[in-house]
Structures are given as structure tokens and as C-alpha cells.
N, C-alpha and C. Protein backbone atom coordinates (compact mmCIF):
# COMPACT_ATOMS: atom_id res chain seq x y z
N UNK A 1 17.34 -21.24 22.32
CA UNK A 1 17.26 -22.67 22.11
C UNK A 1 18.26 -23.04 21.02
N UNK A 2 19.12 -23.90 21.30
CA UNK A 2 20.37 -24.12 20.60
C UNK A 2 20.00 -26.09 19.74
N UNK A 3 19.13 -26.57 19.86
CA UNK A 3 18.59 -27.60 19.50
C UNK A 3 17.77 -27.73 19.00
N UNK A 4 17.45 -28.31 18.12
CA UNK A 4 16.65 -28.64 17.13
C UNK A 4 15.55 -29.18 17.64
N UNK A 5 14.22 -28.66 16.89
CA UNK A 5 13.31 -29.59 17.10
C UNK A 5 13.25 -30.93 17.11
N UNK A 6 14.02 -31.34 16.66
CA UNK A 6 13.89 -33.24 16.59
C UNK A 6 14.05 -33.31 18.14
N UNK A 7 14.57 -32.73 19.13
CA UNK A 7 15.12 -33.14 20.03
C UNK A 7 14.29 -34.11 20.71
N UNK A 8 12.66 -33.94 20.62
CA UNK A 8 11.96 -34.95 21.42
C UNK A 8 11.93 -36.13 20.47
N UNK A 9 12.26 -36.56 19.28
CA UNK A 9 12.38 -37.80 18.54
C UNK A 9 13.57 -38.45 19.18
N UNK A 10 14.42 -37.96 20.37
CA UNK A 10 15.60 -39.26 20.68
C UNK A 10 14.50 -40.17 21.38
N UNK A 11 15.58 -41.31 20.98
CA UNK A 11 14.37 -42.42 21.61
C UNK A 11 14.85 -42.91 22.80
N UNK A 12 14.26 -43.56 23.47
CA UNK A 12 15.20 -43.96 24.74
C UNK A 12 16.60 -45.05 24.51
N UNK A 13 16.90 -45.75 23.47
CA UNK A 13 17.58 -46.41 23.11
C UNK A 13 18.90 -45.58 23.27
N UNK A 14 18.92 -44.29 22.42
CA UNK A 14 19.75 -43.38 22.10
C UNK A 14 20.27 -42.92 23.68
N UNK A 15 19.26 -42.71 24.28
CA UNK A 15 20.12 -42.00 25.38
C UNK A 15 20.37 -43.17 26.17
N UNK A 16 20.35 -44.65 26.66
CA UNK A 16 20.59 -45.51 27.08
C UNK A 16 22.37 -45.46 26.47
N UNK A 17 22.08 -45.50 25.38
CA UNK A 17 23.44 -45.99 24.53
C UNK A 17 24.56 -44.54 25.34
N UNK A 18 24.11 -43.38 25.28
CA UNK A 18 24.41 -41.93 25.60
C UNK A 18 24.70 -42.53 27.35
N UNK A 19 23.87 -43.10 27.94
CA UNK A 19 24.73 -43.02 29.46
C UNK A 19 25.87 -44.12 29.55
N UNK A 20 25.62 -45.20 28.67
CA UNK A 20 26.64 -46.58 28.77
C UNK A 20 27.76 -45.66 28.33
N UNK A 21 27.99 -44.93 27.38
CA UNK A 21 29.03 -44.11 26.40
C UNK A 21 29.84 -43.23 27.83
N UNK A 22 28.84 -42.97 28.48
CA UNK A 22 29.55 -42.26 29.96
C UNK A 22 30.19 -42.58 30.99
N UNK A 23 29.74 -43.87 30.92
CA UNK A 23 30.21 -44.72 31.81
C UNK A 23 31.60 -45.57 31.57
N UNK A 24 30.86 -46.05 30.10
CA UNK A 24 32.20 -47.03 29.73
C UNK A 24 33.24 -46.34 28.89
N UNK A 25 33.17 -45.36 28.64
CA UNK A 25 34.13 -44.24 27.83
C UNK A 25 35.10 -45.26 26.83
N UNK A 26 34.03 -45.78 26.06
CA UNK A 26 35.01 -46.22 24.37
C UNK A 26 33.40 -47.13 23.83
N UNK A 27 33.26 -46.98 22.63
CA UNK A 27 32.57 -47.21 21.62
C UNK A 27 32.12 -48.92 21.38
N UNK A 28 33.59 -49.53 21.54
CA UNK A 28 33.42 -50.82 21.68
C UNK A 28 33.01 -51.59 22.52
N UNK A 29 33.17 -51.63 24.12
CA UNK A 29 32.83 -51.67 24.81
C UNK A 29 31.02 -51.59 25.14
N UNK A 30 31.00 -50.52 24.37
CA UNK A 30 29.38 -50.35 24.76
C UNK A 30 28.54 -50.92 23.75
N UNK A 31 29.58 -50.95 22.30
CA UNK A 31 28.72 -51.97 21.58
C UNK A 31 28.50 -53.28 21.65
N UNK A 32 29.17 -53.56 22.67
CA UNK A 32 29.60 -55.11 22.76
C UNK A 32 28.73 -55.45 23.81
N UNK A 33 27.90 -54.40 25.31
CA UNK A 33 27.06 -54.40 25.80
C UNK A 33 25.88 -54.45 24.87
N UNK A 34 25.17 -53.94 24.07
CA UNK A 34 24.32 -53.69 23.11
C UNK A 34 23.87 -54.61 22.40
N UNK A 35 25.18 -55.47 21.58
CA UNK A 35 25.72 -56.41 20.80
C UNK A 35 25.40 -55.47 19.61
N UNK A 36 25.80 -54.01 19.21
CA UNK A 36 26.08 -53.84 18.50
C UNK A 36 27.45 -53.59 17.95
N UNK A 37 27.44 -52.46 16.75
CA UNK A 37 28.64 -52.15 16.32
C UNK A 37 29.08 -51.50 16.82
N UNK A 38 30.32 -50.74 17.19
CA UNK A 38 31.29 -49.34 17.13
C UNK A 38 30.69 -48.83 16.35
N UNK A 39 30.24 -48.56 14.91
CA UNK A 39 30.29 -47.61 14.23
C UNK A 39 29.29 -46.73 14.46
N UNK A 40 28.01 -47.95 15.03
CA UNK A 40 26.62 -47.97 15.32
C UNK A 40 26.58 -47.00 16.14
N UNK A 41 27.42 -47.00 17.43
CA UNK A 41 27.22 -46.45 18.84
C UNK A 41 28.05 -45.22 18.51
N UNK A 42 28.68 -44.77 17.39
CA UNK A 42 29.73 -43.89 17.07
C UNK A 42 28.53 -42.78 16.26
N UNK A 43 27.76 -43.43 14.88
CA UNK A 43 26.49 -43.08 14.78
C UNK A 43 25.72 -42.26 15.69
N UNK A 44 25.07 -43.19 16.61
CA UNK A 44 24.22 -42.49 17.23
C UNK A 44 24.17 -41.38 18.26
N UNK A 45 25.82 -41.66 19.16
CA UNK A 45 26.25 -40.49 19.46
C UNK A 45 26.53 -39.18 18.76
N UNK A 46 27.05 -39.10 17.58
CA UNK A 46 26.91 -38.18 16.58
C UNK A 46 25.57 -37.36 16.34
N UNK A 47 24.75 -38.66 15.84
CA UNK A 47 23.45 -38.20 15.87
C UNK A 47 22.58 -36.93 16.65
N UNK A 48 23.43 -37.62 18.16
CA UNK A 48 22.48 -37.45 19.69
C UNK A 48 23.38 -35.76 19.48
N UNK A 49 24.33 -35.77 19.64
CA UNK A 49 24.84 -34.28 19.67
C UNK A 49 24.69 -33.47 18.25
N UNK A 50 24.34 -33.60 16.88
CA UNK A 50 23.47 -32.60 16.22
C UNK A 50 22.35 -32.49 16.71
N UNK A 51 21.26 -33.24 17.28
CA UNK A 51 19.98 -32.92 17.68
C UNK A 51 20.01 -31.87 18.60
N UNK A 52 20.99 -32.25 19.54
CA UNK A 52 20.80 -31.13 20.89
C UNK A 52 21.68 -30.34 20.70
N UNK A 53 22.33 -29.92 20.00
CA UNK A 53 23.50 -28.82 19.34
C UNK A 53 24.82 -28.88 20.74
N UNK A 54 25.20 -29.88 21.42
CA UNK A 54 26.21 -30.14 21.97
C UNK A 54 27.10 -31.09 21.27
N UNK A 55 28.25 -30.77 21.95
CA UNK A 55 29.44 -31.70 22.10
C UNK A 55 29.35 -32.51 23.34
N UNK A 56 29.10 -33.94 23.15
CA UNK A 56 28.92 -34.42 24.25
C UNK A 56 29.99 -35.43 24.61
N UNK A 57 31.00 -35.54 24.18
CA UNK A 57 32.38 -36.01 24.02
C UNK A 57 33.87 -35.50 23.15
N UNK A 58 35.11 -35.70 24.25
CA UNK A 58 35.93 -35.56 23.36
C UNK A 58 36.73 -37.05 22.68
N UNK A 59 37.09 -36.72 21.65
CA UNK A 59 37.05 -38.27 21.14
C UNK A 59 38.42 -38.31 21.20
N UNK A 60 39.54 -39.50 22.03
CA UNK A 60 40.75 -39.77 21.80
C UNK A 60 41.23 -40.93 21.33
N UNK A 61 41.86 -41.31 21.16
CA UNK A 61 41.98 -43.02 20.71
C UNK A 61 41.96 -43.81 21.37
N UNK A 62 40.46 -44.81 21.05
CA UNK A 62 39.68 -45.66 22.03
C UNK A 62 39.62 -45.10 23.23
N UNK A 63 39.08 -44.00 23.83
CA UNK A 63 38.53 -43.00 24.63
C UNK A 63 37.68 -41.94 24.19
N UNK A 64 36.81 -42.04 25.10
CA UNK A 64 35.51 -41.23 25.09
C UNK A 64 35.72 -40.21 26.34
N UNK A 65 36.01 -39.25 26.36
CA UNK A 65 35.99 -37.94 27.61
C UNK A 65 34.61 -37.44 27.43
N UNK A 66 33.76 -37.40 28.40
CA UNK A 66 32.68 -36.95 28.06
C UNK A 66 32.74 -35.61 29.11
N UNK A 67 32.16 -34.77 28.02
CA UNK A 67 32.09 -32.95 28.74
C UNK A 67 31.35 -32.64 29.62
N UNK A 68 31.56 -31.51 30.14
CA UNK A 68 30.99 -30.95 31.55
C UNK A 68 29.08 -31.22 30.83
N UNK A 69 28.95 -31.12 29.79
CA UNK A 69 27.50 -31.25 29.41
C UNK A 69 26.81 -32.32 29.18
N UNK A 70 27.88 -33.40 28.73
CA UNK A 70 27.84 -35.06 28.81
C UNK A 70 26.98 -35.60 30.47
N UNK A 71 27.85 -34.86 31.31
CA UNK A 71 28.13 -35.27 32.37
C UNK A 71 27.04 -34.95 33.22
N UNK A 72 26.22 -33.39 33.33
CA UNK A 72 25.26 -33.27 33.21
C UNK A 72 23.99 -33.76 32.84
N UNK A 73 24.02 -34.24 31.14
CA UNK A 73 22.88 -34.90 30.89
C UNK A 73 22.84 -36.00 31.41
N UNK A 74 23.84 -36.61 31.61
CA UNK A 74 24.05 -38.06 32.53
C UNK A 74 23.21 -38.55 33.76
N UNK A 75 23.91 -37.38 34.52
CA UNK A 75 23.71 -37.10 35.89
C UNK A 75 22.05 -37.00 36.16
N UNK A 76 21.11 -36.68 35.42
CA UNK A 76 20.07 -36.04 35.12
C UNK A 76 19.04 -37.10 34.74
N UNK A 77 19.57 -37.92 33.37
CA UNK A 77 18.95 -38.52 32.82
C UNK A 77 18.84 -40.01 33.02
N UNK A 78 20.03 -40.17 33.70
CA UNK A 78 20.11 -41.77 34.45
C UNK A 78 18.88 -41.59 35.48
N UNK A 79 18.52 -41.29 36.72
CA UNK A 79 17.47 -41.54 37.31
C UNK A 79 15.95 -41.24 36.41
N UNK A 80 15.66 -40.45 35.29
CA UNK A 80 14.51 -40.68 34.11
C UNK A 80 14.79 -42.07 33.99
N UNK A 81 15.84 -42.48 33.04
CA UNK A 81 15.40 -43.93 32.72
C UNK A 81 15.05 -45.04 33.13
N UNK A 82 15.82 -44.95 35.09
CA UNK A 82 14.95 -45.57 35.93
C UNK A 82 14.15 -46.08 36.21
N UNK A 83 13.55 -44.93 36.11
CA UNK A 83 12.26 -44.51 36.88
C UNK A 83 11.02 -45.00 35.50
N UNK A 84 11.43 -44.86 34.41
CA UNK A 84 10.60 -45.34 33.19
C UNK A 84 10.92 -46.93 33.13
N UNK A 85 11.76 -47.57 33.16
CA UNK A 85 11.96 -48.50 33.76
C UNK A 85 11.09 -49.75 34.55
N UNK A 86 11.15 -49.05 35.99
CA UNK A 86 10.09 -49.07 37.25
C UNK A 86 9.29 -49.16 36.57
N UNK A 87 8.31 -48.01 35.86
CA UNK A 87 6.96 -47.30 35.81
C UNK A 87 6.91 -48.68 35.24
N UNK A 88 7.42 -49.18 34.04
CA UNK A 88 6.84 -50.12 33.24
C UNK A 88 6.73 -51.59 33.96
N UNK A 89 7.64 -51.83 34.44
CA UNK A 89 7.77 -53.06 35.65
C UNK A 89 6.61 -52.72 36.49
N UNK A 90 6.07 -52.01 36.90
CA UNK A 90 4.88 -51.63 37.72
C UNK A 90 3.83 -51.95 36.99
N UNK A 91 3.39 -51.63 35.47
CA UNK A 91 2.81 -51.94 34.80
C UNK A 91 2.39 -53.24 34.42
N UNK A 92 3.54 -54.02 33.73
CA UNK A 92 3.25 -55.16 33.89
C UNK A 92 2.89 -56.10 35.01
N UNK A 93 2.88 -55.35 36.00
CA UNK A 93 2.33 -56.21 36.97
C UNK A 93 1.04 -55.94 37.51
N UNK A 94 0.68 -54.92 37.69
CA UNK A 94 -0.50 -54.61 37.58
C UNK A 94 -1.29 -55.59 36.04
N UNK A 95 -0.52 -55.11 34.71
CA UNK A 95 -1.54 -56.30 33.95
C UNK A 95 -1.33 -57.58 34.09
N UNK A 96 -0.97 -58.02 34.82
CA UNK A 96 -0.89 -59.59 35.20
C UNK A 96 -1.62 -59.98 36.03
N UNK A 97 -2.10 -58.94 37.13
CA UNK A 97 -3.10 -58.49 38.04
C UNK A 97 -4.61 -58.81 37.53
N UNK A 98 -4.40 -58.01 36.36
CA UNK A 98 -5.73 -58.56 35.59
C UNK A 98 -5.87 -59.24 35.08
N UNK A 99 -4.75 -60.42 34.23
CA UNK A 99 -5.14 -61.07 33.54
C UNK A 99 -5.04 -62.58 34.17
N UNK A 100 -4.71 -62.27 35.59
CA UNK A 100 -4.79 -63.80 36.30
C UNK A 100 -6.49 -64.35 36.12
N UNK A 101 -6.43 -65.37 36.52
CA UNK A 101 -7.59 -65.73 36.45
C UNK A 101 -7.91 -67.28 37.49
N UNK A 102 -9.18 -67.16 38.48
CA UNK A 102 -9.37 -68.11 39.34
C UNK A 102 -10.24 -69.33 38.36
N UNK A 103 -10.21 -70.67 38.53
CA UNK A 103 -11.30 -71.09 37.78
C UNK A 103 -11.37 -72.48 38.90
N UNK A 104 -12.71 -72.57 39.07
CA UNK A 104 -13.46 -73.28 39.90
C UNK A 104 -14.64 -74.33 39.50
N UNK A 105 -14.41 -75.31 39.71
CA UNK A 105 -14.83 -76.48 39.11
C UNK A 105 -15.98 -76.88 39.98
N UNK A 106 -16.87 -77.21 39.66
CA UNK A 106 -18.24 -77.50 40.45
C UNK A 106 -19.43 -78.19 39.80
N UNK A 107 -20.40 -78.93 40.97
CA UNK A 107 -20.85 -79.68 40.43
C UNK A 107 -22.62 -78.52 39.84
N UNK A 108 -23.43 -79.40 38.87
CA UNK A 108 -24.50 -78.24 38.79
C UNK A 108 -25.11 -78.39 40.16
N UNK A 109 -25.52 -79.23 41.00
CA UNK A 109 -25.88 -78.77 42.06
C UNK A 109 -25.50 -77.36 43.27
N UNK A 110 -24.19 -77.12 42.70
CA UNK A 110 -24.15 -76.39 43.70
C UNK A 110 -23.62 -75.01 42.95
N UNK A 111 -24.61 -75.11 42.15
CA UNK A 111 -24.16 -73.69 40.87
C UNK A 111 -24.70 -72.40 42.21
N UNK A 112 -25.38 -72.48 42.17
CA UNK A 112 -25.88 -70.99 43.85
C UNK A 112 -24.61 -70.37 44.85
N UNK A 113 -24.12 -71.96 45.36
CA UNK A 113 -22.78 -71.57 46.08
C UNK A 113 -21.54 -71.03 44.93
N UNK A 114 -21.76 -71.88 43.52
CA UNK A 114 -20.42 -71.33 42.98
C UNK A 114 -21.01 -69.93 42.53
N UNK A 115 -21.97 -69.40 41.98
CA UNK A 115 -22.62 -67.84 41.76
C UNK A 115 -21.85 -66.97 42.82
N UNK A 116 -22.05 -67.31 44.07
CA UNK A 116 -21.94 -66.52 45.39
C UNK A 116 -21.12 -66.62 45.84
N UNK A 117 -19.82 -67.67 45.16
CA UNK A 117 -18.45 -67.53 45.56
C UNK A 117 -17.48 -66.76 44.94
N UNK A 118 -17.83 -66.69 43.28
CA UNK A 118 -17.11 -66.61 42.56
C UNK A 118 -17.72 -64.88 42.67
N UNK A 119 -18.92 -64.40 42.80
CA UNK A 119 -18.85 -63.06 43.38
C UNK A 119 -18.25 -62.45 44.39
N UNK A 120 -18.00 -63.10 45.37
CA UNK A 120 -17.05 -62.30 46.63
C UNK A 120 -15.92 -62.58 45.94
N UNK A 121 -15.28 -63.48 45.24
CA UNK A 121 -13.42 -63.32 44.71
C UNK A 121 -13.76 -62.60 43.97
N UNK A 122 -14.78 -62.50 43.29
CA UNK A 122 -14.34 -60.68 42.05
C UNK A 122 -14.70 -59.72 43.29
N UNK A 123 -15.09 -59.52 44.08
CA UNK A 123 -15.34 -58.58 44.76
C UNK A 123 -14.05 -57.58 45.68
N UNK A 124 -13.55 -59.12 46.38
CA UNK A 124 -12.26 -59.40 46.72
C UNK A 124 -11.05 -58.53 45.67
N UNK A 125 -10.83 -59.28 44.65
CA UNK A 125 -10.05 -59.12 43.86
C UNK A 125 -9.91 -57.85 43.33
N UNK A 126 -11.25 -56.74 43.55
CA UNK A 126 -11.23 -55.55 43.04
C UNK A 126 -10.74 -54.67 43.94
N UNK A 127 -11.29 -55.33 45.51
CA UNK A 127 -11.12 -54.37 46.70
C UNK A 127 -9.21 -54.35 46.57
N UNK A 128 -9.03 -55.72 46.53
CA UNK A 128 -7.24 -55.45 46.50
C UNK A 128 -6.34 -54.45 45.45
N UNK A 129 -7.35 -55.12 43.99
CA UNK A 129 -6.39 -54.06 42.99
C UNK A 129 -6.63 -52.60 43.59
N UNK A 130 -7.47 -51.93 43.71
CA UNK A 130 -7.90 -50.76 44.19
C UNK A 130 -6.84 -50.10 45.50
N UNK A 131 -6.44 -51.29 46.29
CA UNK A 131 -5.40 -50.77 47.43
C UNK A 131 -4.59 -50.57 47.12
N UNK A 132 -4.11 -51.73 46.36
CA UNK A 132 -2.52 -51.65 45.79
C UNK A 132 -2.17 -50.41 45.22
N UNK A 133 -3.24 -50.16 44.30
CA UNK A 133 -2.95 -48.81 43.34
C UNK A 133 -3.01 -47.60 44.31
N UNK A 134 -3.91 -47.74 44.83
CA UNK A 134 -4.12 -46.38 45.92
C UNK A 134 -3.05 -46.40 46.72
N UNK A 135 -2.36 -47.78 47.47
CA UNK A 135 -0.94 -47.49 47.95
C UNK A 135 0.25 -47.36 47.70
N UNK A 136 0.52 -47.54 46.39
CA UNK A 136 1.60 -47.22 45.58
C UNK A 136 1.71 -45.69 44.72
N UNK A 137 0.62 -44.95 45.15
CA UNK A 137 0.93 -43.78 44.88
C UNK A 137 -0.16 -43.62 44.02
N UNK A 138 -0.93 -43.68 43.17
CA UNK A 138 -1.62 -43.67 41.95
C UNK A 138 -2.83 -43.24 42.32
N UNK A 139 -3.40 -42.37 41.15
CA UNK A 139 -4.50 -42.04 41.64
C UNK A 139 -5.61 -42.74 41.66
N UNK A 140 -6.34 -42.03 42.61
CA UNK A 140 -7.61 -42.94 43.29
C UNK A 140 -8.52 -42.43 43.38
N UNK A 141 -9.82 -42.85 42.83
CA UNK A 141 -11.34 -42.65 42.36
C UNK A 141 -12.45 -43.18 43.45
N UNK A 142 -12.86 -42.36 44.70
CA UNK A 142 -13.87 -42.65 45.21
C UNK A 142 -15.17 -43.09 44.54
């Protein structure tokens, strides 16, 4: 193991910044995506290669060559961030899922029908969250 324990402290920021750096091969450029600095994105690449004991660029003027190991972690780590991405976009929608809310206006006479309505839409509403999740892959609790 040629890396340091910190290695699980990169944050996703870092390696975001680490695939733009691959892509856009110069410092400015990617800080200017970011809206940060050059020095910033010069920083943290530095950073990112003491943690993992690589060279993950060669540095030329205003060029970034990124190495056969750059290129690799790239290759690798672009569909992770994706996919974490997704997961969270999935998330928030699912909690939006829950935090919708029906509201039904009624007179007291007919409080019995609204009891017995407003039970089949939660009923409803559970049977659906329950599909969705069960059809999108997730696990599911008989």
C-alpha cells in the first residue's frame, strides 16, 4: 500500500475537481468551472496525489498531461460519481414522496366519508411508495 491512510478523507469535491483536471487539462479552466482559483485547483490536486502516493499529472505550461494512472482513476471514478449523483437524485425524490401532502376540506357532516377517504389515500399512497421502491431495485420487506 503506497497511500496513506487519509486516502478515504478525499472528499468528493476533490475528485470532481481530479476528473474536470482530466478532462480540461489546465488549472484555469477548471477553476473557472468551479468559480474557483488556479491556485486552489493546483492545491488540491497536489493534495490528491500526496494522499494516494501518485503522480497524477505532468505539469507543462498551462497544460495538464494526465498519466497512465490519472487516466485510470478517471476512467473508474467518473461512473462512482454518477452513480452517487443518481443515488441522491433518487433520494430526494423519494423524500418528496413523503413529504407531499393531500389536504381535503369537508364539511363536519361528512367527517365518516372524510375518515374513510383519507384512509384509502394513505393506504394508496403506501401501496405505491412500496412499488416504486421495490421496482427500482431496492430492497423490499414482505
Amino acid at each position: 500500500m503506497k497511500y496513506n491512510n487519509n486516502v478515504f478523507n478525499l472528499s468528493l469535491q476533490q475528485i470532481q475537481i481530479f476528473i474536470k483536471c482530466v478532462h480540461l487539462k489546465n488549472y484555469s479552466r477548471v477553476a473557472a468551472e468551479f468559480n474557483f482559483t488556479p491556485s486552489m485547483v493546483s492545491k488540491t490536486i497536489s493534495s490528491m496525489e500526496s494522499t494516494l502516493g501518485l503522480q497524477l499529472f505532468i505539469r507543462k505550461y498551462h497544460t495538464l498531461i494526465p498519466t497512465p494512472a490519472a487516466r485510470e482513476l478517471a476512467n473508474d471514478w467518473t461512473p462512482l460519481l454518477e452513480m452517487i449523483l443518481q443515488s441522491l437524485e433518487k433520494a430526494h425524490t423519494i423524500q418528496e414522496g413523503y413529504a407531499s401532502n393531500i389536504r381535503i376540506g369537508l364539511l363536519d357532516t361528512t367527517q365518516a366519508a372524510a375518515s374513510y377517504t383519507v384512509s384509502k389515500l394513505e393506504k394508496k399512497a403506501s401501496r405505491d411508495l412500496l412499488e416504486r421502491l421495490c421496482g427500482s431495485g431496492e430492497i423490499c420487506m414482505n
